[in-house]
Protein backbone atom coordinates (compact mmCIF):
# COMPACT_ATOMS: atom_id res chain seq x y z
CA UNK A 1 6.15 -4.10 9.37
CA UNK A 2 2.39 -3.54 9.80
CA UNK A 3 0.32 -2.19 6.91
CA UNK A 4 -3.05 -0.50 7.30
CA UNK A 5 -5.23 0.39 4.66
CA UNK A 6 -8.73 2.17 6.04
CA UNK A 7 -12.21 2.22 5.17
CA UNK A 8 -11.95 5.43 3.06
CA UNK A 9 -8.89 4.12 1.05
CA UNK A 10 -10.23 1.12 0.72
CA UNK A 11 -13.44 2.31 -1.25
CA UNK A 12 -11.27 4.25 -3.36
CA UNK A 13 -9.10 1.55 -4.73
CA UNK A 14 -12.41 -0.78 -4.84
CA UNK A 15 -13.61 2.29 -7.55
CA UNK A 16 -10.75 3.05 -9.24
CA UNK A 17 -9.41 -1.02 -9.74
CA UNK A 18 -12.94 -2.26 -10.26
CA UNK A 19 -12.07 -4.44 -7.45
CA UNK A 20 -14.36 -7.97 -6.52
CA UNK A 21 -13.61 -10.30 -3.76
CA UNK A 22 -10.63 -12.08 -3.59
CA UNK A 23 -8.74 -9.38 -5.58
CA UNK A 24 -4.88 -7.98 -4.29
CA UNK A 25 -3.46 -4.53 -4.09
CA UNK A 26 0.30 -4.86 -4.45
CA UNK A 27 2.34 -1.74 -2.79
CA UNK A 28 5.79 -1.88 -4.72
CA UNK A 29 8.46 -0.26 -4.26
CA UNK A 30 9.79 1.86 -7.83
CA UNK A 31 12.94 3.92 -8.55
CA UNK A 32 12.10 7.81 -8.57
CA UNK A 33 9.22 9.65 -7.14
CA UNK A 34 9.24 11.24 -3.78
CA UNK A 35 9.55 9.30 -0.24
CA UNK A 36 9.96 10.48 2.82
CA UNK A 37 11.71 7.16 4.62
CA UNK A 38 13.89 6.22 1.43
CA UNK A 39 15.41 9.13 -0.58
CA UNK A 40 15.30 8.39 -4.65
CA UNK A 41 12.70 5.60 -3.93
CA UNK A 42 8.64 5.88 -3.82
CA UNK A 43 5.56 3.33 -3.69
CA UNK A 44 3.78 2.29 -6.90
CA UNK A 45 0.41 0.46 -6.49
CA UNK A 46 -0.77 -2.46 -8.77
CA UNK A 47 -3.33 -4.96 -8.80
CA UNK A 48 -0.76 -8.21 -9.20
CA UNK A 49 -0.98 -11.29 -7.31
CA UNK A 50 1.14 -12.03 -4.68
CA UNK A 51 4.59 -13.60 -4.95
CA UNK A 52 5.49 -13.85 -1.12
CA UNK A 53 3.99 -11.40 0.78
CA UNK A 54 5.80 -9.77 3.86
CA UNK A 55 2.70 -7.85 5.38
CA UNK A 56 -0.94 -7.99 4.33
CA UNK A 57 -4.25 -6.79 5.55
CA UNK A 58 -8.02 -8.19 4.28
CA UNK A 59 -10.51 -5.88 3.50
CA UNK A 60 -13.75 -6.49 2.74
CA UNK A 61 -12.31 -9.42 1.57
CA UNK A 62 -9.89 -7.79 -0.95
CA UNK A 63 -5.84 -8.28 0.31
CA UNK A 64 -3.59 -5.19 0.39
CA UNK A 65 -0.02 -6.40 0.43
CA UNK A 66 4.03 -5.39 0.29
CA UNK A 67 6.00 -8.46 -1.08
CA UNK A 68 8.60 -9.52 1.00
CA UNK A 69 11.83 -8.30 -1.21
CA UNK A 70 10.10 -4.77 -0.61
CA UNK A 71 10.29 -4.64 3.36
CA UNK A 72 13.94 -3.54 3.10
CA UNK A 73 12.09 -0.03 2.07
CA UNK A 74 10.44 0.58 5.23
CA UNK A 75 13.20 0.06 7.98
CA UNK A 76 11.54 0.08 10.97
CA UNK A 77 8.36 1.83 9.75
CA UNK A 78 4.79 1.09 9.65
CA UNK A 79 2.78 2.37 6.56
CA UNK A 80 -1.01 3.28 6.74
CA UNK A 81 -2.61 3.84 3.49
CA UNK A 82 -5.11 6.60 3.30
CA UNK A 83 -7.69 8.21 0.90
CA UNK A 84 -7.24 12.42 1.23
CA UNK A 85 -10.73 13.40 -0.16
CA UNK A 86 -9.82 16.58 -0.14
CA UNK A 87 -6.60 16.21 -2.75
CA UNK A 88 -8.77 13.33 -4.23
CA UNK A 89 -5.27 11.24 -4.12
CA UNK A 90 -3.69 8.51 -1.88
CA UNK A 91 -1.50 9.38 1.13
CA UNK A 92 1.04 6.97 2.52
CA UNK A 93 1.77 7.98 6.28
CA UNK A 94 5.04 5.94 8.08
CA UNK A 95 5.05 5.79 11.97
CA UNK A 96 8.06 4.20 13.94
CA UNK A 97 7.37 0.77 14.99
């Protein structure tokens, strides 16, 4: 699984977490919500330190990361984490791998 997080949602969770280097941004998967690759299941986003992390990427020197028990939620599919400025709110996009 290969996570992505770009520029534009990076700056938003560096505002909106207060974020400083060396900080994590745990995607985690909840009961409920909406999901387009796992019906009755939806991402939550915290600001926990990892456990045992299945797929990461640094940021200006701040780690975005799924723990490992959560993979099982994106069979097959890669998740790039976007800012819509737009909607003012985060967008999680899945692509086949």
């Amino acid at each position: 699984m290969k996570l992505t997080v770009t520029p534009t949602a990076a700056d938003h969770f560096m505002d909106e977490f207060q974020l400083k280097q060396g900080d994590y941004v745990h995607f985690f998967v909840k009961y409920g919500g909406h999901s387009v690759i796992q019906t009755g299941f939806s991402l939550g986003i915290s600001h926990d330190k990892p456990e045992k992390i299945g797929a990461s990427v640094k940021l200006d020197d701040v780690t975005y990361y799924v723990e490992e028990s959560d993979l099982w939620y994106f069979e097959g599919h890669q998740l790039k984490v976007d800012f819509n400025e737009h909607n003012e709110e985060i967008e999680y996009n899945y692509n086949k791998e």
